[in-house]
Every structure is written in structure tokens, then in C-alpha cells.
PDB file of N, CA and C in Angstrom:
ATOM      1  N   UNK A   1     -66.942 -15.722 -19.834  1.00  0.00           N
ATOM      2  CA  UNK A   1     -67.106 -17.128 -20.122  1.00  0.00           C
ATOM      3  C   UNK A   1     -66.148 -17.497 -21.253  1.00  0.00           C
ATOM      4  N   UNK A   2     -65.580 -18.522 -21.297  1.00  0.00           N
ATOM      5  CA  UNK A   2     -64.760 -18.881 -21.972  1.00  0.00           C
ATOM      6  C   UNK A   2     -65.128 -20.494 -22.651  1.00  0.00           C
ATOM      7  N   UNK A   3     -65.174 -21.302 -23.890  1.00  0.00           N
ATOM      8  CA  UNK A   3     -65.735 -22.407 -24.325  1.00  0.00           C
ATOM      9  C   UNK A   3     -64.252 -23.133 -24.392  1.00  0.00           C
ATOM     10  N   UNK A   4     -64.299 -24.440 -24.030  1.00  0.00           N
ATOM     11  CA  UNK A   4     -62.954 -25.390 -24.346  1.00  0.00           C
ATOM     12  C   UNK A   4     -63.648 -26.492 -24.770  1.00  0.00           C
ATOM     13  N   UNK A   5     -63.734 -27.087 -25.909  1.00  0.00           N
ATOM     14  CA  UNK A   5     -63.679 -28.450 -26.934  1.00  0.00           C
ATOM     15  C   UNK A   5     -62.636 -29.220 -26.643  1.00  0.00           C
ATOM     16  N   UNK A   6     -63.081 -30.253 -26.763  1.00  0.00           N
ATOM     17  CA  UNK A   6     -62.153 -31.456 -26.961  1.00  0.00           C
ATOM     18  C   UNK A   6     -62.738 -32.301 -28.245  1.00  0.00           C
ATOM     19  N   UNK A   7     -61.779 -33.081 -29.112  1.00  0.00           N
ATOM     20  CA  UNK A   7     -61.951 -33.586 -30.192  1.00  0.00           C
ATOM     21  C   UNK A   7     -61.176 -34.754 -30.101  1.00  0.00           C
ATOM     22  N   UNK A   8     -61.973 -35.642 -30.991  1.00  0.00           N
ATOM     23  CA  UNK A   8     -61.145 -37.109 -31.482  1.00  0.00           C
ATOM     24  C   UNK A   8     -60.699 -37.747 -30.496  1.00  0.00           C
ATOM     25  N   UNK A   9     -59.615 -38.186 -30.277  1.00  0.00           N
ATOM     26  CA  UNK A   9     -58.883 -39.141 -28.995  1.00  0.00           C
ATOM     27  C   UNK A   9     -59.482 -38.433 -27.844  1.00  0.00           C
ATOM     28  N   UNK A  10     -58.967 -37.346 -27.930  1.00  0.00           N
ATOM     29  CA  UNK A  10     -58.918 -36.433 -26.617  1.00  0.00           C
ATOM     30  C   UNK A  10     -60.139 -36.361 -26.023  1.00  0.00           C
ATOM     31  N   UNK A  11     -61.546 -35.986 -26.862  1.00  0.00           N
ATOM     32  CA  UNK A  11     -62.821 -36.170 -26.016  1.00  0.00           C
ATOM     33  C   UNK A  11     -62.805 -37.432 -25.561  1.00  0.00           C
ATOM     34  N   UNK A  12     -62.061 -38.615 -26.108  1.00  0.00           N
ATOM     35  CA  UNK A  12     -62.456 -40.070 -25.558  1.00  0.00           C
ATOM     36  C   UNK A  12     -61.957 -40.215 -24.522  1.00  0.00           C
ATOM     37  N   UNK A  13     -60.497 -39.653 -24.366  1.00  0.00           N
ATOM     38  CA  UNK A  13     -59.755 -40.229 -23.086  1.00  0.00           C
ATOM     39  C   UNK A  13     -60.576 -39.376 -22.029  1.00  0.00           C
ATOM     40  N   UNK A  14     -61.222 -38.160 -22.776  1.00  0.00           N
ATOM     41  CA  UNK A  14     -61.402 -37.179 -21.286  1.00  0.00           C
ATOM     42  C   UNK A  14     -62.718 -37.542 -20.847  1.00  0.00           C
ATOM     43  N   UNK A  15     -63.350 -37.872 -21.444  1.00  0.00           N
ATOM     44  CA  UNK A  15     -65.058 -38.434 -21.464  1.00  0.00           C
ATOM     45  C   UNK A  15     -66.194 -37.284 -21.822  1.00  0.00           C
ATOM     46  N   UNK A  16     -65.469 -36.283 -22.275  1.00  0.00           N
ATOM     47  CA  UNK A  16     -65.925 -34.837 -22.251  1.00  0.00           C
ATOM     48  C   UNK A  16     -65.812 -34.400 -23.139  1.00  0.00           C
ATOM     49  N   UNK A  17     -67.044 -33.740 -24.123  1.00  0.00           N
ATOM     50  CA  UNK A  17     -66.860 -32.810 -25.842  1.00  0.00           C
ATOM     51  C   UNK A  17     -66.605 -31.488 -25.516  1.00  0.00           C
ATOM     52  N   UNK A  18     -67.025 -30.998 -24.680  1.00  0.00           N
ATOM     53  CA  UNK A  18     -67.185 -29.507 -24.090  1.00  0.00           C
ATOM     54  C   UNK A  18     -67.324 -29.077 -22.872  1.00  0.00           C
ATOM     55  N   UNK A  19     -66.383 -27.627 -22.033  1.00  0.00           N
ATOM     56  CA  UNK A  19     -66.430 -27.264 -21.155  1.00  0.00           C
ATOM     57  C   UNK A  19     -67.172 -25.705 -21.279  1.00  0.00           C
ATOM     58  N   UNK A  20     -67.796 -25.068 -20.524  1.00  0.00           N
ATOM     59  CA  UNK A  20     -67.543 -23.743 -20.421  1.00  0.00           C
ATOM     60  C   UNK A  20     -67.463 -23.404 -19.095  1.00  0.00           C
ATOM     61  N   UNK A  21     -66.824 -22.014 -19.238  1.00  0.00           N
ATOM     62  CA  UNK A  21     -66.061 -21.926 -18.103  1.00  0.00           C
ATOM     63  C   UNK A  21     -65.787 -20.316 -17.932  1.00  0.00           C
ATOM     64  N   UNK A  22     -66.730 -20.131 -16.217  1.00  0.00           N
ATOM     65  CA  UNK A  22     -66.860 -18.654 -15.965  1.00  0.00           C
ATOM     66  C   UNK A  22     -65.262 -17.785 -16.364  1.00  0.00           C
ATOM     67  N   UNK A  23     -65.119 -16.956 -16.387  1.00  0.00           N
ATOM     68  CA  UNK A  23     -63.926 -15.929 -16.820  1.00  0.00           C
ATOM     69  C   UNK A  23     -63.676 -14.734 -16.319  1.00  0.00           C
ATOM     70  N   UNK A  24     -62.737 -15.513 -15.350  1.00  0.00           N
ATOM     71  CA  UNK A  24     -61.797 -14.340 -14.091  1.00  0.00           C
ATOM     72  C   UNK A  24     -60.619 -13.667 -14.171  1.00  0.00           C
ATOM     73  N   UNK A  25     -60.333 -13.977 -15.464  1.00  0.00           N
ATOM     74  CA  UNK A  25     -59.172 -13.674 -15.782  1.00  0.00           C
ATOM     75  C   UNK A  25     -58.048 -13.790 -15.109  1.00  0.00           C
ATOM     76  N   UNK A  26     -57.963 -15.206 -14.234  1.00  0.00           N
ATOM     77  CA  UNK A  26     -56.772 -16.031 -13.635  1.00  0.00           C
ATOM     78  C   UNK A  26     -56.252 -16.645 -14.527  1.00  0.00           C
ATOM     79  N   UNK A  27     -56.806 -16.948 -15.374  1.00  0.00           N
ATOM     80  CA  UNK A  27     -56.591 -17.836 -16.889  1.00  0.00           C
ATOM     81  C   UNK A  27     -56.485 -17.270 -17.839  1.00  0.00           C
ATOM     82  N   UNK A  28     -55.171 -16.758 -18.278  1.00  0.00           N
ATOM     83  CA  UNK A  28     -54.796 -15.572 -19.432  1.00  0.00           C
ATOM     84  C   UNK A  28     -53.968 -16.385 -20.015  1.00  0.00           C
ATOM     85  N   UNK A  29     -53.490 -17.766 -20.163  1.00  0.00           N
ATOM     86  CA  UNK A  29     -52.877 -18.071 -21.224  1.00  0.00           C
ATOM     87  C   UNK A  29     -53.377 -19.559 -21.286  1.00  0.00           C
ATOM     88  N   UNK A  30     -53.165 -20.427 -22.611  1.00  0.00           N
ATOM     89  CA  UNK A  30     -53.788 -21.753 -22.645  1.00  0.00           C
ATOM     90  C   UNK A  30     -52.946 -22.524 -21.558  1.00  0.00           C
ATOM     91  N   UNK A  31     -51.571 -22.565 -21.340  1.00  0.00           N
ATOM     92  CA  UNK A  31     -51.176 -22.533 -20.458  1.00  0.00           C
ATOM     93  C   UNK A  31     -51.384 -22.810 -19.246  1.00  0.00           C
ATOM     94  N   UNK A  32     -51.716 -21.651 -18.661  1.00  0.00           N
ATOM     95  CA  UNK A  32     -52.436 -21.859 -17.436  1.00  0.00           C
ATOM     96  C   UNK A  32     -54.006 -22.125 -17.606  1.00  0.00           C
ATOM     97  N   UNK A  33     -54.349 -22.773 -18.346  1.00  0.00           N
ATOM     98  CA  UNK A  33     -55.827 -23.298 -18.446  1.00  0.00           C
ATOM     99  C   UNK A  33     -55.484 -24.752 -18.014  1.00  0.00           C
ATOM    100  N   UNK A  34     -54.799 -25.292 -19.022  1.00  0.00           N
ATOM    101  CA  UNK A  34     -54.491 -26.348 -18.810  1.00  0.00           C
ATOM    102  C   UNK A  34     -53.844 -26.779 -17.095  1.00  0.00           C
ATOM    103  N   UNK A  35     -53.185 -25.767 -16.724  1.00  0.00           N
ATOM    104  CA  UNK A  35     -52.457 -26.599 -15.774  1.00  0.00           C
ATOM    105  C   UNK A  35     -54.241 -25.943 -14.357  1.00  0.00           C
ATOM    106  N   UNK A  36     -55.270 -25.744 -14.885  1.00  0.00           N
ATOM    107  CA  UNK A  36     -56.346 -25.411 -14.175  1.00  0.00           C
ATOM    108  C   UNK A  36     -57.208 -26.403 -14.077  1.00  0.00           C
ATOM    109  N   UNK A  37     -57.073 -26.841 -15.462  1.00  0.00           N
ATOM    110  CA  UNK A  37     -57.988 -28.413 -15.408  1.00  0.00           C
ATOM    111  C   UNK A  37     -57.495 -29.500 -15.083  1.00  0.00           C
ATOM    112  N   UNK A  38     -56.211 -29.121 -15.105  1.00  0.00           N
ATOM    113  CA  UNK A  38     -55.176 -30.529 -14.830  1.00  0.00           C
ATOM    114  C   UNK A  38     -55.467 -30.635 -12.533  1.00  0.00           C
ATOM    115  N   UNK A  39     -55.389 -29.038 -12.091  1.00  0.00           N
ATOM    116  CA  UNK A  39     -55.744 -29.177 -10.957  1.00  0.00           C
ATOM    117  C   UNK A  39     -57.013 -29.516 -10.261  1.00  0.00           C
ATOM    118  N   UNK A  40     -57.738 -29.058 -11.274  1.00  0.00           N
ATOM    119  CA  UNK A  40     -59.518 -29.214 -11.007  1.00  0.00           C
ATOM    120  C   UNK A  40     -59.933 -30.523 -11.353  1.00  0.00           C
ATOM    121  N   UNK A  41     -59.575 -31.365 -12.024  1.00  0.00           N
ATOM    122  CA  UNK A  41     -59.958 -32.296 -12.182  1.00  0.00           C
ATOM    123  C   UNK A  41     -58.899 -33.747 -12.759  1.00  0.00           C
ATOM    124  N   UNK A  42     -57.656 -33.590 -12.356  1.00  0.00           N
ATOM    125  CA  UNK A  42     -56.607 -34.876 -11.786  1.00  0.00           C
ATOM    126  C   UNK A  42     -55.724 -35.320 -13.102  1.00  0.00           C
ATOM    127  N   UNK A  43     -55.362 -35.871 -12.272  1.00  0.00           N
ATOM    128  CA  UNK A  43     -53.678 -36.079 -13.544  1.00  0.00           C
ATOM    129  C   UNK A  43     -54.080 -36.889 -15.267  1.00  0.00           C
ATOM    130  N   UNK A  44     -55.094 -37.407 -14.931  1.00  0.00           N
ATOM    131  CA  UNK A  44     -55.549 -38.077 -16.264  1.00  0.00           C
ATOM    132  C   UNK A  44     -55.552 -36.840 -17.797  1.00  0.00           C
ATOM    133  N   UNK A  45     -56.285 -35.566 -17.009  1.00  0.00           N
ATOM    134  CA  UNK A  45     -56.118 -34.449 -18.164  1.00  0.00           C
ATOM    135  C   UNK A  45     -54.900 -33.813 -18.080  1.00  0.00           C
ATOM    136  N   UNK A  46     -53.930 -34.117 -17.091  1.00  0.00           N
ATOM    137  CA  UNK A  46     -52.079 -33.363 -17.548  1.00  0.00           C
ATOM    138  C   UNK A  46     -52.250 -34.541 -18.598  1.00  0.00           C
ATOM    139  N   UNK A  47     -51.846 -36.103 -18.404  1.00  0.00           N
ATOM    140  CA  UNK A  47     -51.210 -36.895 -19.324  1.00  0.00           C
ATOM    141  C   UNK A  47     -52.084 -36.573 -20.666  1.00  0.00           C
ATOM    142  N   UNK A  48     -53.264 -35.722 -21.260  1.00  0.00           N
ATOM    143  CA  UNK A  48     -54.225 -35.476 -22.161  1.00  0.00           C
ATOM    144  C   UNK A  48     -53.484 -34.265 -23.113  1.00  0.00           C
ATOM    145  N   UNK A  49     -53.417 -33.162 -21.995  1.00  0.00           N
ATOM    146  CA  UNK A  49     -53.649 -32.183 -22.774  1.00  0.00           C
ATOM    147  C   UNK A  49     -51.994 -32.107 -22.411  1.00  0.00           C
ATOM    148  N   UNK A  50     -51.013 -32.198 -21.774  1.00  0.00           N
ATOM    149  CA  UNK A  50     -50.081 -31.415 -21.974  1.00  0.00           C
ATOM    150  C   UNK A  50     -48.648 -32.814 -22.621  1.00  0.00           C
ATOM    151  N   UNK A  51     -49.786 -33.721 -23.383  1.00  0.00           N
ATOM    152  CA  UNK A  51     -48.910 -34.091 -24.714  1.00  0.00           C
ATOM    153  C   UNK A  51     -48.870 -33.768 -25.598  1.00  0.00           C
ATOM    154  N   UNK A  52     -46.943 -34.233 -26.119  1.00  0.00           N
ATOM    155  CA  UNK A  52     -46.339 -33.288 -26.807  1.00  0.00           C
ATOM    156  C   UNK A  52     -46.943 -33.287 -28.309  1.00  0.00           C
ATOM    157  N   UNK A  53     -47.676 -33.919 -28.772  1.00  0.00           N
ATOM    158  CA  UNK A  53     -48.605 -33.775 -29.836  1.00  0.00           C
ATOM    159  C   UNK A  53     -49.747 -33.137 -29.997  1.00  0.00           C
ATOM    160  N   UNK A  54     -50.463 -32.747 -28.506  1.00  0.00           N
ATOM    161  CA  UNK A  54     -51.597 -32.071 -28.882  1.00  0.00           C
ATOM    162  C   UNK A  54     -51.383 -30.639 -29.439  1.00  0.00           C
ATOM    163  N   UNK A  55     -52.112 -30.798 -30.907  1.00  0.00           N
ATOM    164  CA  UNK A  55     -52.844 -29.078 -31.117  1.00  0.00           C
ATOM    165  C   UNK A  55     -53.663 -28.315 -30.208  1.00  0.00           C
ATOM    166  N   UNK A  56     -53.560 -27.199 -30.391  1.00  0.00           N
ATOM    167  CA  UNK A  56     -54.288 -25.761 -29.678  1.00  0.00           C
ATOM    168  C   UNK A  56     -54.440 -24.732 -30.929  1.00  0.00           C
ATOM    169  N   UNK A  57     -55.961 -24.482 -30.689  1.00  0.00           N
ATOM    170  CA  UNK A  57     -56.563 -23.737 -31.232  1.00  0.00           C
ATOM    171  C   UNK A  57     -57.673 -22.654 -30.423  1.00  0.00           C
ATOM    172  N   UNK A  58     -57.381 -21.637 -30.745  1.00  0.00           N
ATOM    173  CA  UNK A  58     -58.269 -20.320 -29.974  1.00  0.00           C
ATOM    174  C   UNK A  58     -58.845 -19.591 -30.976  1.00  0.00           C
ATOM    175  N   UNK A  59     -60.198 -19.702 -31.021  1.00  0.00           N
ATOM    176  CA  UNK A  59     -60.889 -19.108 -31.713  1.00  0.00           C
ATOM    177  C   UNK A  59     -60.491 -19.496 -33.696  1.00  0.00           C
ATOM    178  N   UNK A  60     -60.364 -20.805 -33.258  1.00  0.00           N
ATOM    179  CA  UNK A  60     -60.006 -21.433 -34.824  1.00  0.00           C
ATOM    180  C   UNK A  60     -58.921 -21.182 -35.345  1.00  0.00           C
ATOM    181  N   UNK A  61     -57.908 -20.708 -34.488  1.00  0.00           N
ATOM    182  CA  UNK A  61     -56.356 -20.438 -35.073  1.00  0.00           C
ATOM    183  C   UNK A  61     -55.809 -21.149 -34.310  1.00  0.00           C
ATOM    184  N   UNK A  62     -54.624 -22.225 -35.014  1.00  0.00           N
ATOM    185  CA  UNK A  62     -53.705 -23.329 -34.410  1.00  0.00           C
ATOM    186  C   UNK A  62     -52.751 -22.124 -33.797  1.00  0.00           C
ATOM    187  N   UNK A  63     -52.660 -22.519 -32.640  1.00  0.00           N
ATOM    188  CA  UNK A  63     -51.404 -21.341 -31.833  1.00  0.00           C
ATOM    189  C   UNK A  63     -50.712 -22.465 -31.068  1.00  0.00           C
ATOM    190  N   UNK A  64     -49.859 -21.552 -29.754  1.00  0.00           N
ATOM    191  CA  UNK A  64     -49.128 -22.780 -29.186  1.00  0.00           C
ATOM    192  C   UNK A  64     -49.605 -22.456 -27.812  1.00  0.00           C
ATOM    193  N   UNK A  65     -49.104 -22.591 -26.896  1.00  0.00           N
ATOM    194  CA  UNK A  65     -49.699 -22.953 -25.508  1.00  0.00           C
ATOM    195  C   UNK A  65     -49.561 -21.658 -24.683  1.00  0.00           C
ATOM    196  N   UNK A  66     -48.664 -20.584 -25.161  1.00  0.00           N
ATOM    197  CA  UNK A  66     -48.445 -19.102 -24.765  1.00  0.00           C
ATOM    198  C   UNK A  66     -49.730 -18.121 -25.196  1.00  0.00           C
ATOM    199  N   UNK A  67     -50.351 -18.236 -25.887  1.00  0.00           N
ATOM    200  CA  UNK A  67     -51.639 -17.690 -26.461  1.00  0.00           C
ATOM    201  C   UNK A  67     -52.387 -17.499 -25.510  1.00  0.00           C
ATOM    202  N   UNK A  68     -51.988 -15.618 -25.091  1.00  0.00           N
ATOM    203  CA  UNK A  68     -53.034 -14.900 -24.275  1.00  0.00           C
ATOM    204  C   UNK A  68     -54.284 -15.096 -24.472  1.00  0.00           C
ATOM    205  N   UNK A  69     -55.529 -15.507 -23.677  1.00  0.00           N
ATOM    206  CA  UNK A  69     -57.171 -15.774 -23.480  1.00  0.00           C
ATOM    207  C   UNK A  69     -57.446 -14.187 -22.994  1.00  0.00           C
ATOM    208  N   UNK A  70     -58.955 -14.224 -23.707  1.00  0.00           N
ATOM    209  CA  UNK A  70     -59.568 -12.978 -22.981  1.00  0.00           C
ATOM    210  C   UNK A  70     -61.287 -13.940 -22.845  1.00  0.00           C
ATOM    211  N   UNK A  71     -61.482 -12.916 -22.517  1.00  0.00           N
ATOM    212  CA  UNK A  71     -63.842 -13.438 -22.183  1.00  0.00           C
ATOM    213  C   UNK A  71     -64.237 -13.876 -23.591  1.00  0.00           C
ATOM    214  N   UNK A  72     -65.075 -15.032 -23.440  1.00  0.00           N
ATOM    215  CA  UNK A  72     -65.492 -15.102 -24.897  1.00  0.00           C
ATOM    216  C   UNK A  72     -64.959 -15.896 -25.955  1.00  0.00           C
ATOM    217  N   UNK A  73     -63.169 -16.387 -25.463  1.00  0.00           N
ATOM    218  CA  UNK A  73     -62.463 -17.166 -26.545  1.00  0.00           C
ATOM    219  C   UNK A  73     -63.492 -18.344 -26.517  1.00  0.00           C
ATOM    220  N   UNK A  74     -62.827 -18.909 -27.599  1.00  0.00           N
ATOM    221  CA  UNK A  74     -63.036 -20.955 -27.779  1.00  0.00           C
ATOM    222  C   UNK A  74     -61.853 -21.022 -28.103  1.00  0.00           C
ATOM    223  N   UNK A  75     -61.729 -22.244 -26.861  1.00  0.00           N
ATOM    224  CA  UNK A  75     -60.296 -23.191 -26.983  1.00  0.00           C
ATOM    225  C   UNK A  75     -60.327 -24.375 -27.020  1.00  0.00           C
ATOM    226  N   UNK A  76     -59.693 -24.854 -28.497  1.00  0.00           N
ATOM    227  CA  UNK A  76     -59.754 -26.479 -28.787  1.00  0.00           C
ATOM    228  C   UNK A  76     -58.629 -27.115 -28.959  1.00  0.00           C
ATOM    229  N   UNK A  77     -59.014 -28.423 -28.465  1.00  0.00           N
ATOM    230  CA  UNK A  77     -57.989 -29.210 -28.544  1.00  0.00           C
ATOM    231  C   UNK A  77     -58.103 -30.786 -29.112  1.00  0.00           C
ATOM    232  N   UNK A  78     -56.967 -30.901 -29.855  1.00  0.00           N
ATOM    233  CA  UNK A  78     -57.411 -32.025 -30.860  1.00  0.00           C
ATOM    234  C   UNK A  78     -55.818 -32.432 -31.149  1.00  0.00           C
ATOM    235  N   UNK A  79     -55.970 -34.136 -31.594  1.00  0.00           N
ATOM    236  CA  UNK A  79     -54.587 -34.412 -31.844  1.00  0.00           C
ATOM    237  C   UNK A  79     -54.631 -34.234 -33.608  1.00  0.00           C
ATOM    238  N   UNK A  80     -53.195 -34.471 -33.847  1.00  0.00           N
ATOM    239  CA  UNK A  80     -52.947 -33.535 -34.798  1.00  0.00           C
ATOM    240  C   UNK A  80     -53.530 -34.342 -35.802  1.00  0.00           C
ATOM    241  N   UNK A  81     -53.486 -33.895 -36.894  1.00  0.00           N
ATOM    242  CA  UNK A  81     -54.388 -34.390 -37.860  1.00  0.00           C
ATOM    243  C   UNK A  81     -53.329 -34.932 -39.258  1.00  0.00           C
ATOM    244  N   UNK A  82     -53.647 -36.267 -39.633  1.00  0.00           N
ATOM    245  CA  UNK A  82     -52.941 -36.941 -40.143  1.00  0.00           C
ATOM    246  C   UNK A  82     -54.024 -37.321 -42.000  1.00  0.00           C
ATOM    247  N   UNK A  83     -52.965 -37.190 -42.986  1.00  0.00           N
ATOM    248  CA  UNK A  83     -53.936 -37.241 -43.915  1.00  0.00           C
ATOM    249  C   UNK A  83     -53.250 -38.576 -44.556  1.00  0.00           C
ATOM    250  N   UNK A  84     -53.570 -39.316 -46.007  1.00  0.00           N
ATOM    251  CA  UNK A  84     -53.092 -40.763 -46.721  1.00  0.00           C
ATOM    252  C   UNK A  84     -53.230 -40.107 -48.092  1.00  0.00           C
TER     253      UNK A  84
END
């Protein structure tokens, strides 16, 4: 099983705070997660998650979109964070 968050904009556009998601290990990189949800559930989450601003985080470390998954990660996604 694998946990995916969504935060801020991104839960809004997606309508969704949280996924989990059995673990077959077809899905070994964020990568191909993304382009899994983008197939499973339609182009609204490509234009989401595979903009060029969104952060990725696995298991609370900002990584980039090559970041091997195993059973058990959490993968979040959130736009980037802006401070004043």
C-alpha cells in the first residue's frame, strides 16, 4: 500500500486530500504514479500534477519526480510554498 496527499491548490483542483493505493510494484517511480493517475482518472490530474511547479515529497523529503517508491511510502504533493 502506498499513501498519496494532495495539498493546498492541488487538493482543490483535484477534489481529493488523499489516495491509498494497493502496491504492485508497477509503480516504482513518482513518475510513473503520476502518469497512473493521470490514466486512471483523466487529463484534469496530468494538467495538476505534472506542472512545472509542483513539489514532490516521499516520505517528507522534497525529491524530484525520478524518486524510486517501494510498499508503505507517502507521496505528497503540494505547490510550492511561498513566504512575505
Amino acid at each position: 500500500m502506498i499513501e498519496v496527499l494532495f495539498f493546498a491548490r492541488i487538493r482543490e483542483q483535484l477534489g481529493i486530500g488523499s489516495l491509498q493505493l494497493a502496491w504492485d510494484g508497477s509503480i516504482d517511480t513518482v513518475e510513473s504514479l503520476v502518469q497512473s493517475l493521470v490514466a486512471d482518472r483523466g487529463p484534469k490530474w496530468g494538467d495538476t500534477l505534472q506542472a512545472d511547479n509542483v513539489v514532490v515529497a516521499v516520505n517528507q523529503q522534497v525529491c524530484d519526480k525520478h524518486k524510486n517508491l517501494v510498499a508503505g511510502d507517502e507521496i505528497a504533493f503540494f505547490p510550492p510554498v511561498t513566504g512575505g
